[in-house]
Every structure is written in structure tokens, then in C-alpha cells.
N, C-alpha and C. Protein backbone atom coordinates (compact mmCIF):
# COMPACT_ATOMS: atom_id res chain seq x y z
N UNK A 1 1.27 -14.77 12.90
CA UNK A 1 2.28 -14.78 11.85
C UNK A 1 2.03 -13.63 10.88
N UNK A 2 3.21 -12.73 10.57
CA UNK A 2 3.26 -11.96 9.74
C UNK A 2 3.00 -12.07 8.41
N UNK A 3 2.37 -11.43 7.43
CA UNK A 3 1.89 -11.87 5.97
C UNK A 3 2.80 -10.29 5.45
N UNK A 4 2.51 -11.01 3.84
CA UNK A 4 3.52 -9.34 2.93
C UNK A 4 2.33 -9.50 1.97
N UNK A 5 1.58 -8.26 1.77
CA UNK A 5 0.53 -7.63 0.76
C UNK A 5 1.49 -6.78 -0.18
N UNK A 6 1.07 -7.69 -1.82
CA UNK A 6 1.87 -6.53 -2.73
C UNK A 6 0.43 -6.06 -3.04
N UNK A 7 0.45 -4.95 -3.55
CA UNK A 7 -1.18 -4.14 -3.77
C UNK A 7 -0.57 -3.42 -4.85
N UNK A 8 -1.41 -3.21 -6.23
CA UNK A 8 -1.25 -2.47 -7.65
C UNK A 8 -2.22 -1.72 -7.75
N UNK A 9 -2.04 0.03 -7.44
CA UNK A 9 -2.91 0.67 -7.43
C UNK A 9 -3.16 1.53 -9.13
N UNK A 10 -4.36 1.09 -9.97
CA UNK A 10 -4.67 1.96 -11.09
C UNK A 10 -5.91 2.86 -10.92
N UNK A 11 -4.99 3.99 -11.44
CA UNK A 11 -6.00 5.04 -11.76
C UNK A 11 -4.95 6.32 -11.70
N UNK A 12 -5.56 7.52 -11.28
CA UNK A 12 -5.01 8.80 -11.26
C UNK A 12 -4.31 8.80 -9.29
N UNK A 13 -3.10 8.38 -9.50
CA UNK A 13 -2.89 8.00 -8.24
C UNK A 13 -1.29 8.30 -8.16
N UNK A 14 -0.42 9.55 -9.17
CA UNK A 14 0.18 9.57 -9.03
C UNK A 14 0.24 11.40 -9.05
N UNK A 15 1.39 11.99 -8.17
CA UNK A 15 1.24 13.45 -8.60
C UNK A 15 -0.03 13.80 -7.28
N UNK A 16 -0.16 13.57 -6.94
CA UNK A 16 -1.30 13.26 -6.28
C UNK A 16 -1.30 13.50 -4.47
N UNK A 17 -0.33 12.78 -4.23
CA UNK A 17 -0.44 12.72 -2.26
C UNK A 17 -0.57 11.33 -2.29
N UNK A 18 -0.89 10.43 -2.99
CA UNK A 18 -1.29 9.17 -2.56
C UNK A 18 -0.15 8.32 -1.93
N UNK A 19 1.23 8.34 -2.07
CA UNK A 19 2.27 7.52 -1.25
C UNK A 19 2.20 7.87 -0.28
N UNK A 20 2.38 9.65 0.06
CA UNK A 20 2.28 10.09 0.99
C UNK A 20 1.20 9.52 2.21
N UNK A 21 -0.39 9.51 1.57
CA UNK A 21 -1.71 9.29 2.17
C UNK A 21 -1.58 7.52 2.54
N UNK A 22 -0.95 6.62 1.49
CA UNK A 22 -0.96 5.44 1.92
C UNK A 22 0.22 4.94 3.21
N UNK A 23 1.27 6.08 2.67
CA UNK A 23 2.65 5.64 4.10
C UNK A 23 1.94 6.02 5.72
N UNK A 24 1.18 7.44 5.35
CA UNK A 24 0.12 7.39 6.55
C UNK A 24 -0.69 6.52 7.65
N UNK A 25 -1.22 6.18 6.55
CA UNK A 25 -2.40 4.84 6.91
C UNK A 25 -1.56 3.62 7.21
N UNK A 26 -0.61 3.26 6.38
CA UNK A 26 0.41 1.97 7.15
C UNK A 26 0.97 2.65 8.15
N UNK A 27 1.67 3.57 8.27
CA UNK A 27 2.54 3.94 9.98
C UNK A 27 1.24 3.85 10.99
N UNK A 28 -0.07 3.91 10.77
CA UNK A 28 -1.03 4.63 11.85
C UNK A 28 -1.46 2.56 12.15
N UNK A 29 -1.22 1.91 11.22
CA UNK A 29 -1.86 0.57 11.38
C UNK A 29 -0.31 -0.42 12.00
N UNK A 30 0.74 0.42 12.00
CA UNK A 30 1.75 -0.21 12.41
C UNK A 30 2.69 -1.71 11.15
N UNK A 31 2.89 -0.82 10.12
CA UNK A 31 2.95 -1.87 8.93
C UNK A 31 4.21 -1.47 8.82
N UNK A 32 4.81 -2.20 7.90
CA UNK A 32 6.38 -1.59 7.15
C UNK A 32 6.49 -2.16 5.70
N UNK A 33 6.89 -1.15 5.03
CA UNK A 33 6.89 -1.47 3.85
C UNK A 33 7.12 -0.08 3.01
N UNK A 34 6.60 -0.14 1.89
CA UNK A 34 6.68 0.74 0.88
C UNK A 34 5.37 1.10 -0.11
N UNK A 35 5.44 2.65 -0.76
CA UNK A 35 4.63 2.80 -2.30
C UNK A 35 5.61 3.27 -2.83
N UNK A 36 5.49 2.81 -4.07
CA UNK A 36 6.57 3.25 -4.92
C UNK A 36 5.43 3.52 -6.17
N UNK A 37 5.62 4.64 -7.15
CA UNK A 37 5.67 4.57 -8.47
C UNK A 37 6.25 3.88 -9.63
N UNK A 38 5.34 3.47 -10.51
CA UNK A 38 5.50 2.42 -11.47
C UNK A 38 5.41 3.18 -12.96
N UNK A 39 6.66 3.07 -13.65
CA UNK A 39 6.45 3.76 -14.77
C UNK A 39 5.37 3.10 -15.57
N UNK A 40 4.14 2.56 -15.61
CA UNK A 40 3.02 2.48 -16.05
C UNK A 40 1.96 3.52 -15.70
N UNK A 41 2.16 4.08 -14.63
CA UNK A 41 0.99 4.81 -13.75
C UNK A 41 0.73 4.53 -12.67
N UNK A 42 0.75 3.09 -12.49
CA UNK A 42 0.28 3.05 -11.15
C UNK A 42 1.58 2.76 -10.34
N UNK A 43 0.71 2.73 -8.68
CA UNK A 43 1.25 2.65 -7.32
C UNK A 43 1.19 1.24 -7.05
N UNK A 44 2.56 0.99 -6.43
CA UNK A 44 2.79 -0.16 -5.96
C UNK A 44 2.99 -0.06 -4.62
N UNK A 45 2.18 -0.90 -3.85
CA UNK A 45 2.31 -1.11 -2.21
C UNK A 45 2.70 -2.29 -1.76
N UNK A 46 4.26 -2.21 -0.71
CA UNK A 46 4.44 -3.54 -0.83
C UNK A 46 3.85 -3.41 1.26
N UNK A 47 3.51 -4.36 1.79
CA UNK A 47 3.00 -4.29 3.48
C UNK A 47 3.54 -5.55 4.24
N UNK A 48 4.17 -5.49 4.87
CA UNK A 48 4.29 -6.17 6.03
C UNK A 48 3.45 -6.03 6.81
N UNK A 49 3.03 -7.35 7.89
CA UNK A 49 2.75 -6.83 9.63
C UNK A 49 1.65 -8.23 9.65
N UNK A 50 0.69 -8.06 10.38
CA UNK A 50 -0.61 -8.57 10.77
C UNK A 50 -1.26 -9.00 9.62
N UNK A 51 -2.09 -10.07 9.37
CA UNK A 51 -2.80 -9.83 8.26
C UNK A 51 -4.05 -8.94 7.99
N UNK A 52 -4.73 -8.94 9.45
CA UNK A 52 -5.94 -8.29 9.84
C UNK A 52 -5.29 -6.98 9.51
N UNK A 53 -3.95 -6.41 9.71
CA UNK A 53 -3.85 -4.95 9.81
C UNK A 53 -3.64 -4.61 8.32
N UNK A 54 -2.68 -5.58 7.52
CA UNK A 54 -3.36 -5.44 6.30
C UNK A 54 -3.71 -5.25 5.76
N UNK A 55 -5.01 -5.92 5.39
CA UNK A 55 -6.57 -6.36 5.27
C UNK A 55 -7.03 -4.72 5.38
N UNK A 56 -6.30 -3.92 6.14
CA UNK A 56 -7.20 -3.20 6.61
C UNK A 56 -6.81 -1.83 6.24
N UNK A 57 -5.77 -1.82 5.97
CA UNK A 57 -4.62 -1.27 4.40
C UNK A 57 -5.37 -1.20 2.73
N UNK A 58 -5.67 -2.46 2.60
CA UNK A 58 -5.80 -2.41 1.24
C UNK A 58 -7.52 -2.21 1.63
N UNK A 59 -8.26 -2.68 2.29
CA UNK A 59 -9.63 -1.70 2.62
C UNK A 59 -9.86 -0.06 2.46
N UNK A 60 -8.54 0.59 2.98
CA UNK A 60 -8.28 2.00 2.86
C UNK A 60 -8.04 2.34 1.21
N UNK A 61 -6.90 1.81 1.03
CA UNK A 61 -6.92 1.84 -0.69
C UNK A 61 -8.17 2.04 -1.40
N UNK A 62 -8.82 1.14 -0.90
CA UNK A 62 -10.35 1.10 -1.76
C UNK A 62 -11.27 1.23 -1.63
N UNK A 63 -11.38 2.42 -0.44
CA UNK A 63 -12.36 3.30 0.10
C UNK A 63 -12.65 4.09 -0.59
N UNK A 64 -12.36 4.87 -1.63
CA UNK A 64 -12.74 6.13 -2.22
C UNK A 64 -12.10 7.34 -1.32
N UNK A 65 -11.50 7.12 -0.35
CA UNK A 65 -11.00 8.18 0.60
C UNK A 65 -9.68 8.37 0.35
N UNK A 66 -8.82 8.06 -0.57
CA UNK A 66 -7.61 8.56 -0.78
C UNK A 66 -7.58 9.44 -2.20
N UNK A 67 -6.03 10.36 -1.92
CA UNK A 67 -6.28 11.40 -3.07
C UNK A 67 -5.90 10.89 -4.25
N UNK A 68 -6.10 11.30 -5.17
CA UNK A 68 -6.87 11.41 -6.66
C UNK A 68 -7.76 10.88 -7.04
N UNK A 69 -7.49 9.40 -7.78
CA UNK A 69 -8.71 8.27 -8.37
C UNK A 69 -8.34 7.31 -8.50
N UNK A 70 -9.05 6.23 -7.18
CA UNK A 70 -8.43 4.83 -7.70
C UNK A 70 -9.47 4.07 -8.80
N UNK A 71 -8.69 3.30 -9.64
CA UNK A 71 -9.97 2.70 -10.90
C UNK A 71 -9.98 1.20 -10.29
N UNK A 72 -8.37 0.60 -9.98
CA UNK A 72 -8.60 -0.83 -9.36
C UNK A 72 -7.64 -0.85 -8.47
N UNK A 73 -7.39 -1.87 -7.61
CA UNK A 73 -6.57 -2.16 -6.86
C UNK A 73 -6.26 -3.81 -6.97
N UNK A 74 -5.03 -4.41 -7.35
CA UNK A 74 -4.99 -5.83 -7.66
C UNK A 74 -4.18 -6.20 -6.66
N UNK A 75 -4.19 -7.49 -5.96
CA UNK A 75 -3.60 -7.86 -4.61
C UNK A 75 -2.79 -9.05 -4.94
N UNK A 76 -2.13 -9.25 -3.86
CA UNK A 76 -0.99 -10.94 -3.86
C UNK A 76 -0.93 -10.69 -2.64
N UNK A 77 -0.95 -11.83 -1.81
CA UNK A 77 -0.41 -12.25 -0.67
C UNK A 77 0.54 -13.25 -0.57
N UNK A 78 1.54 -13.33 0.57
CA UNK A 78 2.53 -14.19 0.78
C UNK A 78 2.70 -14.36 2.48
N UNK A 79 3.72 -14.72 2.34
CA UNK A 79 4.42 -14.73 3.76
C UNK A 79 5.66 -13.62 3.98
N UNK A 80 5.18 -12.93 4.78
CA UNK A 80 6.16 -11.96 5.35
C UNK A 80 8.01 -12.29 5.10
N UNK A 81 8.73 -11.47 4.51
CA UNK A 81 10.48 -12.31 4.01
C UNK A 81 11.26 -11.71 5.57
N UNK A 82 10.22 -10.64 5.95
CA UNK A 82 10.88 -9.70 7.41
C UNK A 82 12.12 -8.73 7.24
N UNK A 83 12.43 -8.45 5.91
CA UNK A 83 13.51 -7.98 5.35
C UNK A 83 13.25 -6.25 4.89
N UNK A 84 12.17 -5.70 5.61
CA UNK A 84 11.60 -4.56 5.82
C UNK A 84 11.71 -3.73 6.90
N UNK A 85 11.93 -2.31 7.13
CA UNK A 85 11.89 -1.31 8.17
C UNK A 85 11.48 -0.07 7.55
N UNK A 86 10.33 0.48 8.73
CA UNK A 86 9.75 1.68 8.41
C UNK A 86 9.10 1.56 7.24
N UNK A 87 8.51 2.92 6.53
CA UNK A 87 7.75 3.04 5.69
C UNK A 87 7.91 3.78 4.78
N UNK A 88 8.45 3.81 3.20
CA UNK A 88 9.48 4.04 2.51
C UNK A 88 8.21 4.71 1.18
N UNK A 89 8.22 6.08 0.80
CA UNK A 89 7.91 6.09 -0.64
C UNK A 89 9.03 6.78 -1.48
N UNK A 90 8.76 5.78 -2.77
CA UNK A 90 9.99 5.53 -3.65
C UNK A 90 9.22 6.45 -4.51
């Protein structure tokens, strides 16, 4: 069963490559969804798919391996609405 990860990325994570670097990492894990910019600063990731693949999404987030600076990353899980295609930065 499909799960939906919303993920709130803070730090220096905009201006950056980071939608770009995160739409990456979801197309390569087979996800659908979106990052969008948040007039606060941060990045919002919304994920469909697997939960393990996921899981494995917001692991990347918070590797230290994406561009600029992440400070936190805050999560929600649900159940997939399936009302998603492809991989969208807003």
C-alpha cells in the first residue's frame, strides 16, 4: 500500500538546486509528487509511492548531500489520496 510523505525542509534550501536535486532523487526512487517553495524559506515535499521508497527520500533530504543547507527536516505521514503524476517543482 501506497503512503504520501509531506516533508518541511529548513535551512538555506532555496535558490539553491534543491527542488531540482530532490525531483531527482524521487524520479530515480520512482515517487510522484512535488517541492515547492514556501514563502517562509523553506521547501515543501509532498511523495507518493512505497513507504520503504519514501523512507528513503526523506533519508536523502537528511544526508547532508543535497545543495545548500539543510537545518531540519519535519515529516507527516498519511495514506496515499493517488491524485498525483510525475514529479512537479513549484
Amino acid at each position: 500500500m501506497d503512503v504520501r510523505l509531506n516533508a518541511w525542509v529548513r535551512g538555506q534550501v532555496q535558490g539553491v538546486g534543491f527542488r531540482w536535486w530532490t525531483r531527482a532523487r524521487a524520479l530515480e526512487l520512482g515517487l510522484v509528487g512535488s517541492a515547492s517553495n514556501r514563502p517562509d524559506g523553506r521547501v515543501e515535499v509532498v511523495a507518493e509511492g512505497p513507504r520503504q521508497k519514501c523512507e528513503q527520500l526523506l533519508k536523502a533530504l537528511r544526508s547532508g548531500e543535497t545543495p545548500g543547507h539543510v537545518e531540519s527536516v519535519g515529516e507527516q505521514w498519511s495514506d496515499a489520496r493517488g491524485d498525483l503524476t510525475g514529479f512537479v517543482e513549484r
